[in-house]
PDB file of N, CA and C in Angstrom:
ATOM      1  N   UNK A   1     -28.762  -4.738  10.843  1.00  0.00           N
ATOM      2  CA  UNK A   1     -27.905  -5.502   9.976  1.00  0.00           C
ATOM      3  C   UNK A   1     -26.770  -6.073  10.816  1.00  0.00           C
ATOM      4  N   UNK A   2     -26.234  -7.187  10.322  1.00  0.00           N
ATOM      5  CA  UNK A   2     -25.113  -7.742  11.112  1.00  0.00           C
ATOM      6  C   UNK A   2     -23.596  -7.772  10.727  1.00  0.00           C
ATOM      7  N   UNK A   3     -23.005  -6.688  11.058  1.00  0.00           N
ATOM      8  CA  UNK A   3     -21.631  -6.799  10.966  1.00  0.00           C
ATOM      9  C   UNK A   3     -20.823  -7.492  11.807  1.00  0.00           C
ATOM     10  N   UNK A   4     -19.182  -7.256  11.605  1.00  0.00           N
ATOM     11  CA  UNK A   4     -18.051  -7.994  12.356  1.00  0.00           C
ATOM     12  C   UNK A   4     -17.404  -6.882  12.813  1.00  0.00           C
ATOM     13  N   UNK A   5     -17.105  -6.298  14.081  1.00  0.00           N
ATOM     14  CA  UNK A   5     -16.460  -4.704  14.066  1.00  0.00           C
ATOM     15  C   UNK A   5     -15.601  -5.385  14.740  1.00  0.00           C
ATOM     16  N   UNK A   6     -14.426  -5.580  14.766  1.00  0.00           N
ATOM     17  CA  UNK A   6     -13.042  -6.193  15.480  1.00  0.00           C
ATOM     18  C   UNK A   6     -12.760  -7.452  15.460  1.00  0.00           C
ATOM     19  N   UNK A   7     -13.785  -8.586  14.628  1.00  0.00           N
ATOM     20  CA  UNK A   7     -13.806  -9.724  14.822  1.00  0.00           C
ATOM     21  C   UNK A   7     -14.649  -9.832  15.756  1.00  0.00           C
ATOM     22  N   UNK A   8     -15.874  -9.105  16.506  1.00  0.00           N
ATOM     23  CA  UNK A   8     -16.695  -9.280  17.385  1.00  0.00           C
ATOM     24  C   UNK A   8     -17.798  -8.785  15.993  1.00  0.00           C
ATOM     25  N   UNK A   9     -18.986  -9.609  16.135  1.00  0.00           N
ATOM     26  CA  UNK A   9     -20.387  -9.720  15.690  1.00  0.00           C
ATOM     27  C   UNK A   9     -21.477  -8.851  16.595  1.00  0.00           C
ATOM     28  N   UNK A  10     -22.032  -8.042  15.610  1.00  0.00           N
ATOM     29  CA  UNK A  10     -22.550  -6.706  16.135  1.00  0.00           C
ATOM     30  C   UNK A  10     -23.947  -6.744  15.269  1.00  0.00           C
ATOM     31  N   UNK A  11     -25.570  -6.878  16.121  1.00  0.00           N
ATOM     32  CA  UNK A  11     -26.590  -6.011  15.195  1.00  0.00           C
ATOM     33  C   UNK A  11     -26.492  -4.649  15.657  1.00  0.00           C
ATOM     34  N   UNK A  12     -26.378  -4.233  13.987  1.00  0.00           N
ATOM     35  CA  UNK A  12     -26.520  -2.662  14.232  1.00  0.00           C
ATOM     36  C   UNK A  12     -27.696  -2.248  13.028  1.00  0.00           C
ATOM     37  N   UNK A  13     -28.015  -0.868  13.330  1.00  0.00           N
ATOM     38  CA  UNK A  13     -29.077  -0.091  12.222  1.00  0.00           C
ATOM     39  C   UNK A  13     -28.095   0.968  11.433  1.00  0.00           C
ATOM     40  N   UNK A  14     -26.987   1.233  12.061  1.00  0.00           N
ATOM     41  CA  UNK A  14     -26.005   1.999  11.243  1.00  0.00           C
ATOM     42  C   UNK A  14     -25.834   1.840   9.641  1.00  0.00           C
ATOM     43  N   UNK A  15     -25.948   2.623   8.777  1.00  0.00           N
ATOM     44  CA  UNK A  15     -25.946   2.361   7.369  1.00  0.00           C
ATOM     45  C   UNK A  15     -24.656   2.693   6.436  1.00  0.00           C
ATOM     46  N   UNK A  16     -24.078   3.805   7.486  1.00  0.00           N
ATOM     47  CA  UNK A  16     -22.275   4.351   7.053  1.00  0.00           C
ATOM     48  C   UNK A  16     -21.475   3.764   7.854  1.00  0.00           C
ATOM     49  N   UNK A  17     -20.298   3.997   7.193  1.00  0.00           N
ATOM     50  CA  UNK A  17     -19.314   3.584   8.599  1.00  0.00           C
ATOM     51  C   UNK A  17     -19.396   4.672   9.509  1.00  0.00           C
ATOM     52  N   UNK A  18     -19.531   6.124   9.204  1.00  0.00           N
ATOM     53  CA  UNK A  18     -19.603   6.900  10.153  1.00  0.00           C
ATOM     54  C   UNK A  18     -20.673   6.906  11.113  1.00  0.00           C
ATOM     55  N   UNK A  19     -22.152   6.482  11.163  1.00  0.00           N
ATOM     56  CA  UNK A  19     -22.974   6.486  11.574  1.00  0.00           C
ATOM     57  C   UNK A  19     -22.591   4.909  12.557  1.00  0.00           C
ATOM     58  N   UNK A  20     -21.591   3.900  12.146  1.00  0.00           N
ATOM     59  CA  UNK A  20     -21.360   2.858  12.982  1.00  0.00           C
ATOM     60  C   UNK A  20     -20.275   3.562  14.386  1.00  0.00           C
ATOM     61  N   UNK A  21     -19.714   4.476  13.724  1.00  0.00           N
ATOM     62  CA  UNK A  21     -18.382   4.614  14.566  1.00  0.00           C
ATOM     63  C   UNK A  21     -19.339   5.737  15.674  1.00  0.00           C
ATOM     64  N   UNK A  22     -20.173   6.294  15.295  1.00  0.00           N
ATOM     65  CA  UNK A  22     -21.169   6.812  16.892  1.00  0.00           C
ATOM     66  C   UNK A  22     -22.050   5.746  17.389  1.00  0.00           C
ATOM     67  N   UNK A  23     -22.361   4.733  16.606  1.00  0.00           N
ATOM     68  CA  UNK A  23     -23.973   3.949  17.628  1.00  0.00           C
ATOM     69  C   UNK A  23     -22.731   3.316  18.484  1.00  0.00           C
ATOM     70  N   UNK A  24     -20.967   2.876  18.280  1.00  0.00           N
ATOM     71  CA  UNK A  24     -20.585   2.318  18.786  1.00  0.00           C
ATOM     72  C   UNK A  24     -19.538   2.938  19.781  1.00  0.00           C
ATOM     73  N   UNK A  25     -20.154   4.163  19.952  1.00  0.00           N
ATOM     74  CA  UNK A  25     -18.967   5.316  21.182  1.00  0.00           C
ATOM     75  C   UNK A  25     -17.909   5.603  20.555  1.00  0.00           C
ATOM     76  N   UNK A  26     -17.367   5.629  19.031  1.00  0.00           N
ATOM     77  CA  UNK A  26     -16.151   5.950  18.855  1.00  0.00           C
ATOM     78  C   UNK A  26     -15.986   7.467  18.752  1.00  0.00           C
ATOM     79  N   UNK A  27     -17.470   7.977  18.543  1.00  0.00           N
ATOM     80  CA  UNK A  27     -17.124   9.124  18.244  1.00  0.00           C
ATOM     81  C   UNK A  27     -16.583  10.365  19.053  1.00  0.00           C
ATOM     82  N   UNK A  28     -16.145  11.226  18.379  1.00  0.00           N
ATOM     83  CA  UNK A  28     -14.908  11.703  18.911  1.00  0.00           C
ATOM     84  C   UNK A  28     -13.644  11.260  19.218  1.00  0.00           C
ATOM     85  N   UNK A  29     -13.631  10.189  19.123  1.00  0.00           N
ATOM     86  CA  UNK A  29     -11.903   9.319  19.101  1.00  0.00           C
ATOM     87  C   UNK A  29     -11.229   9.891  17.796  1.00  0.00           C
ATOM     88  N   UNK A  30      -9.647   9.812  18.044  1.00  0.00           N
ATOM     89  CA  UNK A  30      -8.520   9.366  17.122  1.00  0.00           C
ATOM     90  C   UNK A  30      -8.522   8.125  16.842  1.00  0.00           C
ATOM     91  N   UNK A  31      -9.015   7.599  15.492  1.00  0.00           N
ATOM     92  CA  UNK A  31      -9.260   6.103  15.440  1.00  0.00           C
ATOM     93  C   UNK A  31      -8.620   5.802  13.579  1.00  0.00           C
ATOM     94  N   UNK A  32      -8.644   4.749  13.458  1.00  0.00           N
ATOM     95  CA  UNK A  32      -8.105   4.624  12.364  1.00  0.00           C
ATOM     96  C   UNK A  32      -9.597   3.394  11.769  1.00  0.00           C
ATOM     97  N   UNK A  33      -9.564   3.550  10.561  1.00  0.00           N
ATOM     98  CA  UNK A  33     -10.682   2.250  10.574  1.00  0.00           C
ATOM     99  C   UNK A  33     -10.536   1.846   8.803  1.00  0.00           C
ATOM    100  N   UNK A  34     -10.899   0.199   8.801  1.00  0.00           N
ATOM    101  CA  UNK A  34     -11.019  -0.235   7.582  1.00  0.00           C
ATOM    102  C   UNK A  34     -11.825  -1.183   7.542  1.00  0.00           C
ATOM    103  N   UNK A  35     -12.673  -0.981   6.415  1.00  0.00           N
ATOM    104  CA  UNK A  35     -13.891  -2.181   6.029  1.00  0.00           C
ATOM    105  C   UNK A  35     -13.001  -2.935   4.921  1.00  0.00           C
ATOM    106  N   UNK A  36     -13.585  -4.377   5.299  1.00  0.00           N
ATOM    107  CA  UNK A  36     -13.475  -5.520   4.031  1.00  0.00           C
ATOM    108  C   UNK A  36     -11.695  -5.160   3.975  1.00  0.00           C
ATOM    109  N   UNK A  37     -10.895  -4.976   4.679  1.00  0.00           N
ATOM    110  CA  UNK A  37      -9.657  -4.851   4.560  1.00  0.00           C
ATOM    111  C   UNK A  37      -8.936  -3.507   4.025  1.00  0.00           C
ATOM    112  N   UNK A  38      -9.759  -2.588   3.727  1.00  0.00           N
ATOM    113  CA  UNK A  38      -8.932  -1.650   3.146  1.00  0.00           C
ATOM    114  C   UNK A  38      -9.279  -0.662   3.777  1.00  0.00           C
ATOM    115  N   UNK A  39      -8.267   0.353   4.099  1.00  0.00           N
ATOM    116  CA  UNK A  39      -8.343   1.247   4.489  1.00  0.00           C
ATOM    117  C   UNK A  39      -9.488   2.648   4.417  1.00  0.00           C
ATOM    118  N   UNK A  40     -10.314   3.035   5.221  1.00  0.00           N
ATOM    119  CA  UNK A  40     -11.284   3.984   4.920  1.00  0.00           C
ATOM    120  C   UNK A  40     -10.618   5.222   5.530  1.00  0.00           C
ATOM    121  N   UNK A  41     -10.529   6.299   5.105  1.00  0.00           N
ATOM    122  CA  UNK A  41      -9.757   7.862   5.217  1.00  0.00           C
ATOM    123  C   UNK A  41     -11.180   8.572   6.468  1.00  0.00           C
ATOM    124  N   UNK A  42     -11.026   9.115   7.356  1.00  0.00           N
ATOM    125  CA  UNK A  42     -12.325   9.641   7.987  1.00  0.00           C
ATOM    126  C   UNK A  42     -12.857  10.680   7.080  1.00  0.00           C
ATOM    127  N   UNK A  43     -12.373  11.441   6.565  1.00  0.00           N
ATOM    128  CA  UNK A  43     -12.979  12.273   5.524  1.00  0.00           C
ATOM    129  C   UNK A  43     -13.870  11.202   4.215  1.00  0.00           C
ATOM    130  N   UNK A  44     -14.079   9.897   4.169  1.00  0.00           N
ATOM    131  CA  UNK A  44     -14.925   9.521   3.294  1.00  0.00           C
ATOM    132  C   UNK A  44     -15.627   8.604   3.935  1.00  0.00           C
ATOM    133  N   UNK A  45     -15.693   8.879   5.391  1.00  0.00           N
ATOM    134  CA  UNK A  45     -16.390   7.486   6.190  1.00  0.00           C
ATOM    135  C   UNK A  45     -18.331   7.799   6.321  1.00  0.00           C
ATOM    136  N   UNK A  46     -18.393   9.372   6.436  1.00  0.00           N
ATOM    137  CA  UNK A  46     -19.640   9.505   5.602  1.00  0.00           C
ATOM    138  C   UNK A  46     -20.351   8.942   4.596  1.00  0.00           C
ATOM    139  N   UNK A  47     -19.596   8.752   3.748  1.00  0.00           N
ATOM    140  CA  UNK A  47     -20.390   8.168   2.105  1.00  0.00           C
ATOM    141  C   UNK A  47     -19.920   6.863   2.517  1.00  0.00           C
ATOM    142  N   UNK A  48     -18.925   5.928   2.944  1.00  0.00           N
ATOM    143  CA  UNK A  48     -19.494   5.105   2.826  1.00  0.00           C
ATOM    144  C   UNK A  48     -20.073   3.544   2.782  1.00  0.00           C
ATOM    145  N   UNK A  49     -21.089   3.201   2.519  1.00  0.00           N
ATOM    146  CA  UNK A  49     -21.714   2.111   3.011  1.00  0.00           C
ATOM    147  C   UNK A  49     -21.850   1.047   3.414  1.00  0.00           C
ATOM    148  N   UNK A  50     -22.479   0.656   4.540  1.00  0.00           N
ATOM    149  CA  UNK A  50     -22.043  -0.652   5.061  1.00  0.00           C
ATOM    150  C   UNK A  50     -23.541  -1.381   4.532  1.00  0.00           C
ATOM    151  N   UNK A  51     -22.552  -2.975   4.263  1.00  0.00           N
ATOM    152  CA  UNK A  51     -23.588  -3.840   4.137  1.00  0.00           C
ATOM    153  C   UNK A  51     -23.817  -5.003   5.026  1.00  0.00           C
ATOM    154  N   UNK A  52     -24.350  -6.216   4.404  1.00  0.00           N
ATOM    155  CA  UNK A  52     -24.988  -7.112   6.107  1.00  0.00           C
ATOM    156  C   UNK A  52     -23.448  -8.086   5.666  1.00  0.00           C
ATOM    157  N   UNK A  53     -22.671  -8.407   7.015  1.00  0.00           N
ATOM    158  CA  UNK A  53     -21.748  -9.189   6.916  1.00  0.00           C
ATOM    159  C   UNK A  53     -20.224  -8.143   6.960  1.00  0.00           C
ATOM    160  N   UNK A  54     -20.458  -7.450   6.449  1.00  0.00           N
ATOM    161  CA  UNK A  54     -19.400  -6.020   6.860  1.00  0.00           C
ATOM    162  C   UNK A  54     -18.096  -6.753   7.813  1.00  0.00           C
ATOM    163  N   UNK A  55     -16.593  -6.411   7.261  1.00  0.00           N
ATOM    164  CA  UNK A  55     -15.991  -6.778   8.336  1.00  0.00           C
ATOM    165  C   UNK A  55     -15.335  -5.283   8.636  1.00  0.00           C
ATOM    166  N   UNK A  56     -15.441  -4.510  10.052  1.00  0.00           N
ATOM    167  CA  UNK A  56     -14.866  -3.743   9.899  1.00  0.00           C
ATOM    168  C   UNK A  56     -13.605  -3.595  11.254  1.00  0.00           C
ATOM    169  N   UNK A  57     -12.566  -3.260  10.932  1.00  0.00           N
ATOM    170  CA  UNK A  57     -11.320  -2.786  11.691  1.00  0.00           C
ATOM    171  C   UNK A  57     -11.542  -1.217  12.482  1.00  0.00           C
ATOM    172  N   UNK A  58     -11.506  -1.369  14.097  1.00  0.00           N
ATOM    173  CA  UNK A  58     -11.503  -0.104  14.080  1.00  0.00           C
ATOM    174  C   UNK A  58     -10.377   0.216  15.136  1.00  0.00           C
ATOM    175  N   UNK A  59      -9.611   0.916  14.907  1.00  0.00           N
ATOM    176  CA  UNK A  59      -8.110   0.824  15.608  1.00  0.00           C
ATOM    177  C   UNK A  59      -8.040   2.147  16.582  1.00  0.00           C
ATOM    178  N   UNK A  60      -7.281   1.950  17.557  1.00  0.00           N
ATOM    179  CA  UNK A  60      -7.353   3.719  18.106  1.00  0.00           C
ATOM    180  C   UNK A  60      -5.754   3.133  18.276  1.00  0.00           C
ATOM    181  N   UNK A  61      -4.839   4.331  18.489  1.00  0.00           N
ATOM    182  CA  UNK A  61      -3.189   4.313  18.945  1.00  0.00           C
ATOM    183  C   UNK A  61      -2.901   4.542  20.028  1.00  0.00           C
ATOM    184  N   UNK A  62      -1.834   3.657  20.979  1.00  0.00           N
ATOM    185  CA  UNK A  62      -2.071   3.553  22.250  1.00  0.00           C
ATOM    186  C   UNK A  62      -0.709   4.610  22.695  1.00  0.00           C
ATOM    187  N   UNK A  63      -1.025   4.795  23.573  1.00  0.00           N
ATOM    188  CA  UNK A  63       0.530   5.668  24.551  1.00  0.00           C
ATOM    189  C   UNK A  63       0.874   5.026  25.275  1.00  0.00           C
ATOM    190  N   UNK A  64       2.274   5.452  25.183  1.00  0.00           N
ATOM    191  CA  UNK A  64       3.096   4.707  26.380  1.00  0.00           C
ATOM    192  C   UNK A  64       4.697   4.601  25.809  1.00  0.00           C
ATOM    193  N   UNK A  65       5.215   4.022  26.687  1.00  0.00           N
ATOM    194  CA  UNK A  65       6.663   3.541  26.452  1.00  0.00           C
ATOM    195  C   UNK A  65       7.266   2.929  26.803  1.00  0.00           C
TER     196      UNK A  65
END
């Protein structure tokens, strides 16, 4: 299916957002993420579902000063 993960265009087979955030190395990151604009909590990124066209945000927080 074809999503948007950062404003970059992605085929993926991923069907959750959680199952996107490993085919795409996030996993195990501190990341923040939102589909279609709204905020997704990682405790509900399991359930849920991505469809074809998907825009999703996926943020990590940077260090420094």
């Amino acid at each position: 299916m074809k999503v948007v993960v950062n404003d970059t265009a992605h085929e993926v087979s991923a069907k959750t957002l959680a199952a996107l955030i490993d085919e795409l190395g996030y996993s195990g990151a501190r990341i923040a993420t939102a589909l279609n604009g709204r905020f997704v909590p990682k405790a509900t990124r399991e359930g849920t579902q991505l469809q074809e066209g998907a825009q999703i945000e996926i943020v990590a927080p940077m260090q420094g000063g």
